[in-house]
PDB file of N, CA and C in Angstrom:
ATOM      1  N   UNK A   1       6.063 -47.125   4.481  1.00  0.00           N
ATOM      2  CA  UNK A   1       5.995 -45.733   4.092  1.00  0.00           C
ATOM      3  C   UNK A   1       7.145 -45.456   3.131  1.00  0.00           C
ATOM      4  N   UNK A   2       6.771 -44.846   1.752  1.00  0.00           N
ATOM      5  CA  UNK A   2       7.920 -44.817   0.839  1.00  0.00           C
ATOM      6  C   UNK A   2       8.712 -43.678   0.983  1.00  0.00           C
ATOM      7  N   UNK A   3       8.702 -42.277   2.216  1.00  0.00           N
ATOM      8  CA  UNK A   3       9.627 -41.866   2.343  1.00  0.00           C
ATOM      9  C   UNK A   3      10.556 -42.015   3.097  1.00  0.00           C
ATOM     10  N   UNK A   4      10.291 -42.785   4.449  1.00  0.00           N
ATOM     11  CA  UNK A   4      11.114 -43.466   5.170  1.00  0.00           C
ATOM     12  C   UNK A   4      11.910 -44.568   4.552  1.00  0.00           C
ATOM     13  N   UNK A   5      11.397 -45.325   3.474  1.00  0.00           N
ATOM     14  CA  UNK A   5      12.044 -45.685   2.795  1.00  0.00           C
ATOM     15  C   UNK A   5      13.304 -44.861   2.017  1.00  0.00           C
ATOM     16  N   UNK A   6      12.644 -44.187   1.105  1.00  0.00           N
ATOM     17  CA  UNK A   6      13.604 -43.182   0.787  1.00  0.00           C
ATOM     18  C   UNK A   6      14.677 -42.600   1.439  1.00  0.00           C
ATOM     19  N   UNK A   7      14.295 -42.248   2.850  1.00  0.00           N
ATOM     20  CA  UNK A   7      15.424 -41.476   3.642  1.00  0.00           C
ATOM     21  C   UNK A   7      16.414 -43.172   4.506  1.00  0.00           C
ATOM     22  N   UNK A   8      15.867 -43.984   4.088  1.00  0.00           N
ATOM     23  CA  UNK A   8      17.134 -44.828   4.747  1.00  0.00           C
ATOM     24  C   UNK A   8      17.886 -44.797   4.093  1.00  0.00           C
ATOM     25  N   UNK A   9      17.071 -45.103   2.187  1.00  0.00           N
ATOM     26  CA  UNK A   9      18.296 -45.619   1.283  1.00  0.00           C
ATOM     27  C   UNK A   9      19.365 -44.711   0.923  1.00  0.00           C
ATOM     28  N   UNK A  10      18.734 -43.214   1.531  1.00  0.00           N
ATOM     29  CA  UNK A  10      19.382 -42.108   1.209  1.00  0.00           C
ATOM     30  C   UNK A  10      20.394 -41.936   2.189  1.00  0.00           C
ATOM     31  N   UNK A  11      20.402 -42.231   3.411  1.00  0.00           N
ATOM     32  CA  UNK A  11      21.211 -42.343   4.724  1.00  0.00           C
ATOM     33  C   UNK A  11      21.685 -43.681   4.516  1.00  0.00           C
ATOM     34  N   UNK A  12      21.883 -44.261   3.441  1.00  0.00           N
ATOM     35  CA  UNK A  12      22.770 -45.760   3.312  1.00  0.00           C
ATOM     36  C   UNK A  12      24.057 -45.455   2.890  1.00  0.00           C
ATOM     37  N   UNK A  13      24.090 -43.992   1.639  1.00  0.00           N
ATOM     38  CA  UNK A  13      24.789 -43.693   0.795  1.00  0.00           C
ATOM     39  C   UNK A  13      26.009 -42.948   1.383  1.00  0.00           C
ATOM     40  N   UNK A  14      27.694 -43.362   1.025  1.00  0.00           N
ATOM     41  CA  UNK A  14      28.552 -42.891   1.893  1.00  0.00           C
ATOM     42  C   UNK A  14      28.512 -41.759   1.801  1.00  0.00           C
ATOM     43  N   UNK A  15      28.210 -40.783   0.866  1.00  0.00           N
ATOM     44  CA  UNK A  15      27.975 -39.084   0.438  1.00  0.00           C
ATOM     45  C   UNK A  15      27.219 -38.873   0.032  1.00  0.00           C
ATOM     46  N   UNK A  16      26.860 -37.393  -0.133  1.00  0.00           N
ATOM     47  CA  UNK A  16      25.340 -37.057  -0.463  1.00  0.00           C
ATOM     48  C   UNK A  16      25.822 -35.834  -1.272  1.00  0.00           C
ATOM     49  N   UNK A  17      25.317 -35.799  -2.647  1.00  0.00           N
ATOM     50  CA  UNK A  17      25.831 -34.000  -2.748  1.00  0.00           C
ATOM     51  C   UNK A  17      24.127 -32.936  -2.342  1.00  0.00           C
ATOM     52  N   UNK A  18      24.985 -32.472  -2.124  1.00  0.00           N
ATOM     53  CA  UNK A  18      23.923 -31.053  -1.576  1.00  0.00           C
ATOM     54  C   UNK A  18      23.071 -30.576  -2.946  1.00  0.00           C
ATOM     55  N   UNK A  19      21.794 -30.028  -2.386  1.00  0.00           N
ATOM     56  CA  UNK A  19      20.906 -29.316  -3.780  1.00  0.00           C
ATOM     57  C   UNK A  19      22.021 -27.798  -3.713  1.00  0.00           C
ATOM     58  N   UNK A  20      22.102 -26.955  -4.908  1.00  0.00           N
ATOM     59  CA  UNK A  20      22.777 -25.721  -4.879  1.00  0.00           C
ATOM     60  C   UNK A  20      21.711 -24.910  -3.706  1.00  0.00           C
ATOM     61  N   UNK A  21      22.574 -24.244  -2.844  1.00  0.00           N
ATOM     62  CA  UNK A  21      22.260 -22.893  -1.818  1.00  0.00           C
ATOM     63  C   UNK A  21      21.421 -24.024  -0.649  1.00  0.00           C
ATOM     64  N   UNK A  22      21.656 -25.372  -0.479  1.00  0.00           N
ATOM     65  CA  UNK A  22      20.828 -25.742   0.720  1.00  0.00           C
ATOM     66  C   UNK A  22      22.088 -26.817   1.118  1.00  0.00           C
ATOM     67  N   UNK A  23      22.219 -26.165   2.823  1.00  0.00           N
ATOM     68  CA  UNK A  23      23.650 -26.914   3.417  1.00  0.00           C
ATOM     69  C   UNK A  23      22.054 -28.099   3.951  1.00  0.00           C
ATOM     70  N   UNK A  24      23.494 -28.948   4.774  1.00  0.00           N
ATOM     71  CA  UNK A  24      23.074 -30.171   5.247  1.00  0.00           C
ATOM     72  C   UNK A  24      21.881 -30.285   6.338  1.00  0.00           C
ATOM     73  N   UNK A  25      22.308 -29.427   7.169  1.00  0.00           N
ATOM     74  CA  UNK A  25      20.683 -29.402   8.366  1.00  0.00           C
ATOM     75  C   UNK A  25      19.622 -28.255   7.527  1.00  0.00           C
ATOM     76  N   UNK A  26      19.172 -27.962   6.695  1.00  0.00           N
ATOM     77  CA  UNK A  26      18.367 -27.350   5.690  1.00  0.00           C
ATOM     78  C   UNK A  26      17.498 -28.790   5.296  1.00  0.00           C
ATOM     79  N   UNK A  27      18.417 -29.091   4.387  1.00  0.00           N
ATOM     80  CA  UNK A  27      18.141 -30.776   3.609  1.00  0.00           C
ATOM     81  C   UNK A  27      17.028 -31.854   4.885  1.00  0.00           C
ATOM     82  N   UNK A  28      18.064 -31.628   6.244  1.00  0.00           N
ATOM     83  CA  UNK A  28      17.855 -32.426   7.192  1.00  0.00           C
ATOM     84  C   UNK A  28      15.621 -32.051   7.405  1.00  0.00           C
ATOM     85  N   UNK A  29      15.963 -30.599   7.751  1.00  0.00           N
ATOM     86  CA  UNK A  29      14.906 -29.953   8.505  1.00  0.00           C
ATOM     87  C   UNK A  29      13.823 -30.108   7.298  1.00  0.00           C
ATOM     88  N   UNK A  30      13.841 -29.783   6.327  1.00  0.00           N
ATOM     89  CA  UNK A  30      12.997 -30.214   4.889  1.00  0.00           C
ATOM     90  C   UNK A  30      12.376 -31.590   4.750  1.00  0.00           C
ATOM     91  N   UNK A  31      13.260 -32.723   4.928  1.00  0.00           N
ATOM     92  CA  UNK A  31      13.257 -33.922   4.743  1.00  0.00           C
ATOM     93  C   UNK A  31      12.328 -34.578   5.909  1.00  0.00           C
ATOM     94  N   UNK A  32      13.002 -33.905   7.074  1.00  0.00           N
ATOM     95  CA  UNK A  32      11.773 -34.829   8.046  1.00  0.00           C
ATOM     96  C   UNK A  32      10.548 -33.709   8.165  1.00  0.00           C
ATOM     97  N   UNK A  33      10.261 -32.328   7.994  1.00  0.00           N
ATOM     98  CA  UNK A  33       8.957 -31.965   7.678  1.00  0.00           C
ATOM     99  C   UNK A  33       8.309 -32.637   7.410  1.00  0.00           C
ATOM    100  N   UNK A  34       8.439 -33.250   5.804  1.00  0.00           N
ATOM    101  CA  UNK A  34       8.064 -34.090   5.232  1.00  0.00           C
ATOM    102  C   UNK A  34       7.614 -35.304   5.828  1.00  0.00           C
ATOM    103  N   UNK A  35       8.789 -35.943   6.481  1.00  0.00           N
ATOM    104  CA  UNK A  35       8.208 -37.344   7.048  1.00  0.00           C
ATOM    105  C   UNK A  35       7.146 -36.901   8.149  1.00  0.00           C
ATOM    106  N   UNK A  36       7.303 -35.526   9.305  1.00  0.00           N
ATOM    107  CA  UNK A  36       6.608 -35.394   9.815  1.00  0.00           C
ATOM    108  C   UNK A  36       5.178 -35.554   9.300  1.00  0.00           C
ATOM    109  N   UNK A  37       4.681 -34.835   8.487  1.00  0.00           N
ATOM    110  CA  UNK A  37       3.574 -34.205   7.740  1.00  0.00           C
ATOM    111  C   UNK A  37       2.605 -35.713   7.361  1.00  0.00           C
ATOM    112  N   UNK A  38       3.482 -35.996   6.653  1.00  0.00           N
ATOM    113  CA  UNK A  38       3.343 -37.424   6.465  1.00  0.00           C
ATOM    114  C   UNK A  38       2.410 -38.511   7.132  1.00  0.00           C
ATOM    115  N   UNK A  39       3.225 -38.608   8.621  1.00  0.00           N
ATOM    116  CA  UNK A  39       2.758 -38.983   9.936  1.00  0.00           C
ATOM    117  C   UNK A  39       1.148 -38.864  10.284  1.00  0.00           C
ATOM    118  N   UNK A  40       1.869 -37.517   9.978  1.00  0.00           N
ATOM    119  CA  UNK A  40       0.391 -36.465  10.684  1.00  0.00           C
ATOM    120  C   UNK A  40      -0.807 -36.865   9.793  1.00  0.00           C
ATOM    121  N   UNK A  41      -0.657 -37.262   8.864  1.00  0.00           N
ATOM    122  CA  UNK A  41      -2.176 -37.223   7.792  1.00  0.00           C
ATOM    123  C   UNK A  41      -2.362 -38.837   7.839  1.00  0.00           C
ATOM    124  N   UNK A  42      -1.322 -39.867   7.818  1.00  0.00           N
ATOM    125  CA  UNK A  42      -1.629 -41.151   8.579  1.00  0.00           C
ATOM    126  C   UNK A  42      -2.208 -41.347   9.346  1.00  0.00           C
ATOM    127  N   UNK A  43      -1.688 -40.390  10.369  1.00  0.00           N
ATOM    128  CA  UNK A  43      -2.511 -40.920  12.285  1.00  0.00           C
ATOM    129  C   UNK A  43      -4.202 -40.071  11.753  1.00  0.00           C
ATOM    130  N   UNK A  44      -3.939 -39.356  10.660  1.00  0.00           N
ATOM    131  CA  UNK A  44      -5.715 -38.500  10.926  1.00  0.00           C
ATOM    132  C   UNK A  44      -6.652 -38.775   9.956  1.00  0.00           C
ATOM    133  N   UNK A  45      -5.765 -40.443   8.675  1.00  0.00           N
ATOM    134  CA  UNK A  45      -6.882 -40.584   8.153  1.00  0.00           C
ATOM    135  C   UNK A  45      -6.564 -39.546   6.809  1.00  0.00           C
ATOM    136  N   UNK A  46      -6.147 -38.396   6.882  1.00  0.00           N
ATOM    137  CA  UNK A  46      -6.223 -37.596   5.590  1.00  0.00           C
ATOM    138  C   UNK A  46      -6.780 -36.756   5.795  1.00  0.00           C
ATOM    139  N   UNK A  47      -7.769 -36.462   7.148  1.00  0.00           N
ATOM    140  CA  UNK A  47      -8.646 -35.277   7.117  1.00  0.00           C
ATOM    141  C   UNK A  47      -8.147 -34.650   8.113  1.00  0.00           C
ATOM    142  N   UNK A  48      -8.052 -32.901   7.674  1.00  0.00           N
ATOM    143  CA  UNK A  48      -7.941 -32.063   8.257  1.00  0.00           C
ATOM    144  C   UNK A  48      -8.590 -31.603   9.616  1.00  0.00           C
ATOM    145  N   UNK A  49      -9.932 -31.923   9.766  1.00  0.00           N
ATOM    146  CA  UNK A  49     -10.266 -31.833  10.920  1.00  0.00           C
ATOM    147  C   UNK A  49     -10.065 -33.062  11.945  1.00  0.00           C
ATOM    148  N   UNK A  50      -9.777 -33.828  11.770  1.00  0.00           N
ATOM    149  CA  UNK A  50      -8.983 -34.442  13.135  1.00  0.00           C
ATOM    150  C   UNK A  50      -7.356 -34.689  13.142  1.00  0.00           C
ATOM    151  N   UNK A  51      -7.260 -33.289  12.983  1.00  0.00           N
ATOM    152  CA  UNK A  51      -5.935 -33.050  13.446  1.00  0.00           C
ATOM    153  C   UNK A  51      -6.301 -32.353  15.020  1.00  0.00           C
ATOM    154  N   UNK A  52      -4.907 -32.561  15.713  1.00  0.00           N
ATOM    155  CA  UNK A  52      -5.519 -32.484  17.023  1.00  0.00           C
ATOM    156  C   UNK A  52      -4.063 -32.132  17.888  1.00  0.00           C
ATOM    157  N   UNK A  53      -3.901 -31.693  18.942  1.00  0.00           N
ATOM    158  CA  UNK A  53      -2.869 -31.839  19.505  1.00  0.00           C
ATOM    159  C   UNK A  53      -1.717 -33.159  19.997  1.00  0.00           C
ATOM    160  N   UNK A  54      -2.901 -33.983  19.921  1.00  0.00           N
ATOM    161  CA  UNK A  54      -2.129 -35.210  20.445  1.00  0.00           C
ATOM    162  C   UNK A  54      -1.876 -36.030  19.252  1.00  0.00           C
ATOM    163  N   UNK A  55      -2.952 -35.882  18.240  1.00  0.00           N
ATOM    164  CA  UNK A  55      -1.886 -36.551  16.655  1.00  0.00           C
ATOM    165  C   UNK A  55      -0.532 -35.710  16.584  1.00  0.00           C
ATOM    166  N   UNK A  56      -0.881 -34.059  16.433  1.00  0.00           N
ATOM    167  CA  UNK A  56       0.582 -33.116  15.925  1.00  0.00           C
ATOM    168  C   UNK A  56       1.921 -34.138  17.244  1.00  0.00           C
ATOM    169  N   UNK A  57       1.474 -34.330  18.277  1.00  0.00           N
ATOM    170  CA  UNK A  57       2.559 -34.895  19.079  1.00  0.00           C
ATOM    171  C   UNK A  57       2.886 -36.191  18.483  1.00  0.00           C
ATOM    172  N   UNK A  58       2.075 -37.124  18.380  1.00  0.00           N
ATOM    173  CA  UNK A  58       2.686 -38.431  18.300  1.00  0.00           C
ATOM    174  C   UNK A  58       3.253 -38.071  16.563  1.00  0.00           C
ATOM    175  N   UNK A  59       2.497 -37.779  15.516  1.00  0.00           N
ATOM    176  CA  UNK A  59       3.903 -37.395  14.407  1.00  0.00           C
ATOM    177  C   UNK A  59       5.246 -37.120  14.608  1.00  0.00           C
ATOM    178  N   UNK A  60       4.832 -35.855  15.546  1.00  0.00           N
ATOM    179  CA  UNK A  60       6.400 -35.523  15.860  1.00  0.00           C
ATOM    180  C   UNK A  60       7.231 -36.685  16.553  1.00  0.00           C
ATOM    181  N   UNK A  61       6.492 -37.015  17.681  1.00  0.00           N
ATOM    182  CA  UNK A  61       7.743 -38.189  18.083  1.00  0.00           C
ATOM    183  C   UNK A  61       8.030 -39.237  17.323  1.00  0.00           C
ATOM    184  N   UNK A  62       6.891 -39.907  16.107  1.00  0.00           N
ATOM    185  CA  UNK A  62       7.810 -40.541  15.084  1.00  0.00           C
ATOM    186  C   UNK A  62       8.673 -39.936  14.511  1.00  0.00           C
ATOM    187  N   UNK A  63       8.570 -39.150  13.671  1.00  0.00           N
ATOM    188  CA  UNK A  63       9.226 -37.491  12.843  1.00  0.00           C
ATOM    189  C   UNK A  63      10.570 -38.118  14.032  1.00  0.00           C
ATOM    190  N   UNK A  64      10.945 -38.030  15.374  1.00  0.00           N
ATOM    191  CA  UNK A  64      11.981 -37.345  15.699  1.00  0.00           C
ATOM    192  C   UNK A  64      12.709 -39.387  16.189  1.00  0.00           C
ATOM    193  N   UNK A  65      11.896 -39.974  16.479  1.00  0.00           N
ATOM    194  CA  UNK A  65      12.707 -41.228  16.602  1.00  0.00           C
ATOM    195  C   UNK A  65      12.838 -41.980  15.405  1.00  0.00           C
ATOM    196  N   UNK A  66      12.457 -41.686  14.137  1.00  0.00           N
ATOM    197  CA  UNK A  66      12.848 -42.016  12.972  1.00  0.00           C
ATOM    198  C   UNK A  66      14.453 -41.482  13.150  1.00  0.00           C
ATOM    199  N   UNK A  67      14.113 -40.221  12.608  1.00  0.00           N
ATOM    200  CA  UNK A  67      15.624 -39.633  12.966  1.00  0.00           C
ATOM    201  C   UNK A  67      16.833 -40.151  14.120  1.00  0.00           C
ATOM    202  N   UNK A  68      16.279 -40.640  15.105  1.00  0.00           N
ATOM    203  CA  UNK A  68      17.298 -40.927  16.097  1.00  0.00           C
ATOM    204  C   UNK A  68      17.590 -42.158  15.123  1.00  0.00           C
ATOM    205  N   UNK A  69      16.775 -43.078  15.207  1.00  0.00           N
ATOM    206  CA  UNK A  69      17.111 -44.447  14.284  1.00  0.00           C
ATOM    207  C   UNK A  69      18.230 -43.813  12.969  1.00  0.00           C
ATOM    208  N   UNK A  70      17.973 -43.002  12.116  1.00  0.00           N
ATOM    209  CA  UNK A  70      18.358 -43.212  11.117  1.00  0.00           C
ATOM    210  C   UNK A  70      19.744 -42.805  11.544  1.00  0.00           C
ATOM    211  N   UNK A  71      20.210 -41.646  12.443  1.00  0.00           N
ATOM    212  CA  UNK A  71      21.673 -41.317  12.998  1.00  0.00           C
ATOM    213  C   UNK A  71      22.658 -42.857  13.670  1.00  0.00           C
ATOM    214  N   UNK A  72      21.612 -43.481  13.952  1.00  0.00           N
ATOM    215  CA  UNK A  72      22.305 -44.823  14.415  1.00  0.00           C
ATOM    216  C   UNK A  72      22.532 -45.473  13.660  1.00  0.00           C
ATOM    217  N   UNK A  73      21.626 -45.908  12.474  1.00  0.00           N
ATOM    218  CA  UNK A  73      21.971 -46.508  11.164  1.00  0.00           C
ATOM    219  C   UNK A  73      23.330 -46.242  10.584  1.00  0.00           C
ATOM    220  N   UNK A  74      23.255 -44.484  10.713  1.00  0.00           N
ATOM    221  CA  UNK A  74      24.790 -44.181   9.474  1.00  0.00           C
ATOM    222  C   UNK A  74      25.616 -44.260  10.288  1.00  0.00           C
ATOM    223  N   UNK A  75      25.961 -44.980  11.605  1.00  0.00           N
ATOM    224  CA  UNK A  75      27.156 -45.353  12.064  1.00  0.00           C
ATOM    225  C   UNK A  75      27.442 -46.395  11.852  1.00  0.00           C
ATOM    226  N   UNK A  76      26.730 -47.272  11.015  1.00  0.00           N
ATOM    227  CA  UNK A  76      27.316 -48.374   9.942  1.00  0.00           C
ATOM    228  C   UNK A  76      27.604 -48.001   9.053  1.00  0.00           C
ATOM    229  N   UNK A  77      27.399 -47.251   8.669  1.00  0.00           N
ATOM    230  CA  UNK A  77      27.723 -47.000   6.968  1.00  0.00           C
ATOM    231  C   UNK A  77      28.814 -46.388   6.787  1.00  0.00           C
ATOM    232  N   UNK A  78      29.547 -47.010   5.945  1.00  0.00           N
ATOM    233  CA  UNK A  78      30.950 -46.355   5.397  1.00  0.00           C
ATOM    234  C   UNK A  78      30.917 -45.354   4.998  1.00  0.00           C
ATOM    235  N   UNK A  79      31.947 -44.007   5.791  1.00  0.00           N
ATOM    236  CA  UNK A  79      32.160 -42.716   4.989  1.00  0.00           C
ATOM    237  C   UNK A  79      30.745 -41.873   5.800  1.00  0.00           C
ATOM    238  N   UNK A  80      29.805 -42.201   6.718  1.00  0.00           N
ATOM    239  CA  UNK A  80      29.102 -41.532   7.484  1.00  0.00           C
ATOM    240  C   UNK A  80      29.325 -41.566   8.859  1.00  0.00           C
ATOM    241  N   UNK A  81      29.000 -39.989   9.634  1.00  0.00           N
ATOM    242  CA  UNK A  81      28.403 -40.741  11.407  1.00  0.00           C
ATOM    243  C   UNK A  81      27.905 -39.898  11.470  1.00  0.00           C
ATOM    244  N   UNK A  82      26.837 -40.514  12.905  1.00  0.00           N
ATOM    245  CA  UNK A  82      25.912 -39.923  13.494  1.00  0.00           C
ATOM    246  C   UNK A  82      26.013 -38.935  14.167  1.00  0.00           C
ATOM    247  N   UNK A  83      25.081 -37.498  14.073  1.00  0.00           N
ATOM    248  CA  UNK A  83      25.262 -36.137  14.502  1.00  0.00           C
ATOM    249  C   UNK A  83      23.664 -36.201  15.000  1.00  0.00           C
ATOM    250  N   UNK A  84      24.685 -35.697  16.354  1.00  0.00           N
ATOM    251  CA  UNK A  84      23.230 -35.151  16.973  1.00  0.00           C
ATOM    252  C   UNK A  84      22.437 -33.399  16.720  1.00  0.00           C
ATOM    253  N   UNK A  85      23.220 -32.774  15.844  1.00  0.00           N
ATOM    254  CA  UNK A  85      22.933 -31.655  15.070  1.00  0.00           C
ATOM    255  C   UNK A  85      21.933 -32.048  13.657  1.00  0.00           C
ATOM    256  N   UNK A  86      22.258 -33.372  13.321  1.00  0.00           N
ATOM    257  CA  UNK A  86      21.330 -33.736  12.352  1.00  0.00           C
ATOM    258  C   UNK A  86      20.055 -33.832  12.941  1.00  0.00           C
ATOM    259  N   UNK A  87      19.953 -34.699  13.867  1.00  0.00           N
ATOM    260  CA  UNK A  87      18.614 -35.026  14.973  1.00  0.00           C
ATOM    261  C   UNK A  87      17.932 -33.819  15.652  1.00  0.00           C
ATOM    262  N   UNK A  88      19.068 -32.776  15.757  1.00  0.00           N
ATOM    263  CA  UNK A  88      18.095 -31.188  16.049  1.00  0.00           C
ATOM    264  C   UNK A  88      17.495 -30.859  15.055  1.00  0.00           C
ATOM    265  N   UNK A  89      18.017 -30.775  13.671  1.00  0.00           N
ATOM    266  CA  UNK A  89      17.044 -30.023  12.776  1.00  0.00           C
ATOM    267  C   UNK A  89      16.491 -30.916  12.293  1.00  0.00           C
ATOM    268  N   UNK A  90      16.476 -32.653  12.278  1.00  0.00           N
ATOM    269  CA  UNK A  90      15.179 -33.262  11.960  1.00  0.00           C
ATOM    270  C   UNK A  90      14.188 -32.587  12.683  1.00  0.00           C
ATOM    271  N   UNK A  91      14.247 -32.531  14.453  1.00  0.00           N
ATOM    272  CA  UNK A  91      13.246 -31.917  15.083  1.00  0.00           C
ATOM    273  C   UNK A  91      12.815 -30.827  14.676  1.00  0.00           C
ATOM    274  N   UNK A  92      13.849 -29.574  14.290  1.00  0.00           N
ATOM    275  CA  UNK A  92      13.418 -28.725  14.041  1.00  0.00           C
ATOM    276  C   UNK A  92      12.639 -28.478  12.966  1.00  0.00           C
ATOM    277  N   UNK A  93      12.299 -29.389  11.786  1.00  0.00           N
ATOM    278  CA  UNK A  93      11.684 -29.325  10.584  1.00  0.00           C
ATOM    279  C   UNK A  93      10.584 -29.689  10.459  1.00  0.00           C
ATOM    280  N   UNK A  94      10.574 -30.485  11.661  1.00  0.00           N
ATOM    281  CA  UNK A  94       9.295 -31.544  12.051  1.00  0.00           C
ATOM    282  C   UNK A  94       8.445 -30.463  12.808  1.00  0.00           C
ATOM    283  N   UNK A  95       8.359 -29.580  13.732  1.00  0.00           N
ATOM    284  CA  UNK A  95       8.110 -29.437  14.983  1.00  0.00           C
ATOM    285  C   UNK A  95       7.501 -27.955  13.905  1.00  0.00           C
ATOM    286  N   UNK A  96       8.336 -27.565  13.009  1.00  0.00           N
ATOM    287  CA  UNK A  96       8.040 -26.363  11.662  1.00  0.00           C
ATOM    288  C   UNK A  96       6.808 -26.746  10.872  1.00  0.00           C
ATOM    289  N   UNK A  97       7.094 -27.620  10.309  1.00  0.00           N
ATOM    290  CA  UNK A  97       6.016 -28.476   9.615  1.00  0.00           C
ATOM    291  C   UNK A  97       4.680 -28.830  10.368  1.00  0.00           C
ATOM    292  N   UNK A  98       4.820 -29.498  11.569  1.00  0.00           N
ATOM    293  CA  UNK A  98       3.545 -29.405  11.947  1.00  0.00           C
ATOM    294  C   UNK A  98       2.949 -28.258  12.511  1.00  0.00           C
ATOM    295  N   UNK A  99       3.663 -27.337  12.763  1.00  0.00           N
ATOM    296  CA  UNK A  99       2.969 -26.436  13.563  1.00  0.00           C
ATOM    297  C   UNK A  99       2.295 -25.500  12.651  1.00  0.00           C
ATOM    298  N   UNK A 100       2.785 -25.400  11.288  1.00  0.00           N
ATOM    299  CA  UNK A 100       2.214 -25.159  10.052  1.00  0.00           C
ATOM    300  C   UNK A 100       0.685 -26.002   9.996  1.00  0.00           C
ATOM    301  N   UNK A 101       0.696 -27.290   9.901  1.00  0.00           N
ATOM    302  CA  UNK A 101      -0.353 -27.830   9.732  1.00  0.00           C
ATOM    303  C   UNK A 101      -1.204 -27.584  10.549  1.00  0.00           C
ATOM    304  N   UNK A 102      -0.853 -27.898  11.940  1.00  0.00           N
ATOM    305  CA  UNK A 102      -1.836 -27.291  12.823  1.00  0.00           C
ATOM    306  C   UNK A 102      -2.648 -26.131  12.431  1.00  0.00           C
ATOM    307  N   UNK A 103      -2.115 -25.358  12.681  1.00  0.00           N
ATOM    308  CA  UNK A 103      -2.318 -23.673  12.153  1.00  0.00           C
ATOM    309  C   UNK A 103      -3.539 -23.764  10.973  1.00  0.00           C
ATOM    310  N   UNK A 104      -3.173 -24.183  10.081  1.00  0.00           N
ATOM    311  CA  UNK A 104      -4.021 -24.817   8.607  1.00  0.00           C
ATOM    312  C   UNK A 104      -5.111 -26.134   9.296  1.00  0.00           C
ATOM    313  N   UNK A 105      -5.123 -26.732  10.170  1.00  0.00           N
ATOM    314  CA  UNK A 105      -6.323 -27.478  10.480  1.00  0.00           C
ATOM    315  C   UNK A 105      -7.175 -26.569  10.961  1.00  0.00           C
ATOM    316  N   UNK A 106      -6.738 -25.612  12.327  1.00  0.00           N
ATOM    317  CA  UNK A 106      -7.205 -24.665  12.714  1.00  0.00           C
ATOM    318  C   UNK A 106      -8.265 -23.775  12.474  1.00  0.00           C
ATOM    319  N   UNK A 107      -7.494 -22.799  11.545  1.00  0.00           N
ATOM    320  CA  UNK A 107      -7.791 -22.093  10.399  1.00  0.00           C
ATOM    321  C   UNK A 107      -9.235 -22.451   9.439  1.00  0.00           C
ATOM    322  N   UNK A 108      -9.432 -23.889   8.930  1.00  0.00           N
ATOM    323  CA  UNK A 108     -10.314 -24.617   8.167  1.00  0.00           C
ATOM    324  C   UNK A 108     -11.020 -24.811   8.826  1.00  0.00           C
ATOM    325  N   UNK A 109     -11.002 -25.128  10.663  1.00  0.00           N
ATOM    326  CA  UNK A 109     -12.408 -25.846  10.932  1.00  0.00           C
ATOM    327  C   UNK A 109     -12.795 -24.443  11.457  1.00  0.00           C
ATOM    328  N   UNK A 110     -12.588 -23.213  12.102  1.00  0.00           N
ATOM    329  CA  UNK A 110     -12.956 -21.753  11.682  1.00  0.00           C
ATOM    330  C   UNK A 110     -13.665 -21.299  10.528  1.00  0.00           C
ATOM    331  N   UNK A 111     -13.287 -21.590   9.518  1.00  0.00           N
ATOM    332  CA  UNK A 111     -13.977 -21.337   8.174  1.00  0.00           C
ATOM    333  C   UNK A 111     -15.525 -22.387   8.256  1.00  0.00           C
ATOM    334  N   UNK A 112     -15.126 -22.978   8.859  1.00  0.00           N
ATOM    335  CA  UNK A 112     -16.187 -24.039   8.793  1.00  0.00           C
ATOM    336  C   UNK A 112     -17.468 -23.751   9.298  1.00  0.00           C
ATOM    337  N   UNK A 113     -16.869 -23.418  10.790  1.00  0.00           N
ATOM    338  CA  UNK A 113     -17.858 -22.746  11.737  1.00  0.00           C
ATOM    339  C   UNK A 113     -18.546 -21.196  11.473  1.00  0.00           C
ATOM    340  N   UNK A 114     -17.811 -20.648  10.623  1.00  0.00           N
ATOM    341  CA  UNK A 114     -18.613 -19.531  10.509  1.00  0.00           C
ATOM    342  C   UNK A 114     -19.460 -19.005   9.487  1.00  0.00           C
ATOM    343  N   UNK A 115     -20.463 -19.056  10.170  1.00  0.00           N
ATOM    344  CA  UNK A 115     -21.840 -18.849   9.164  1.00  0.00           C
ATOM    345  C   UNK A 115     -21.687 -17.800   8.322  1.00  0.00           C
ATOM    346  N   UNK A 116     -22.254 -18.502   6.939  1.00  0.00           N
ATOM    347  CA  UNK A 116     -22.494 -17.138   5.090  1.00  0.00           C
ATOM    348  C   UNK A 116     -23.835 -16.704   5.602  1.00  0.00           C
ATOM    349  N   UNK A 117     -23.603 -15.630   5.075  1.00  0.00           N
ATOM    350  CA  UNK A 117     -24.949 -14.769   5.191  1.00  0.00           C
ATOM    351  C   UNK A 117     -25.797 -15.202   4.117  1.00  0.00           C
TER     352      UNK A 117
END
């Protein structure tokens, strides 16, 4: 997966500068959305209607043990360590993100079901 990729090589790096007006658990909660989301359209194939409660879960628990992994990682890395405040708002971005999607699978197979005159 090339954003997990991305977020190691990015969690390799001894500093990070910030985008302007977005602190570090912002970045965090954004970033694993993303990986969440990600997840989520892997485990379903791409289609919106089998999204499901138990895909939105197992995303998230990749979404959130990626993150544990990657906090363990930057306690090798020079000039980083591991925060378990980082690992909350991975969750929290993840847990944002899908519940968004959900909502939007939801939503679509509703539209689906209801008959045009």
């Amino acid at each position: 997966m090339l954003w997990g990729a991305l977020l190691f090589i990015l969690s390799s790096q001894p500093a990070l500068p910030s985008p302007p007006g977005v602190n570090d658990k912002q970045a965090h909660a954004a970033a694993y959305g993303v990986l969440a989301l990600l997840c989520l359209m892997g485990l379903t194939g791409w289609r919106w209607r089998r999204v499901a409660g138990a895909s939105v879960l197992a995303a998230f628990a990749l979404a959130v043990l990626y993150g544990i992994s990657d906090e363990i990682h930057q306690a090798f890395v020079p000039g980083r360590t591991p925060d378990v405040a980082d690992v909350a708002a991975d969750a929290a971005g993840a847990a944002l993100a899908l519940a968004g999607a959900w909502a939007w699978a939801i939503l679509l197979g509703r539209r689906a079901s209801v008959p045009r005159p």
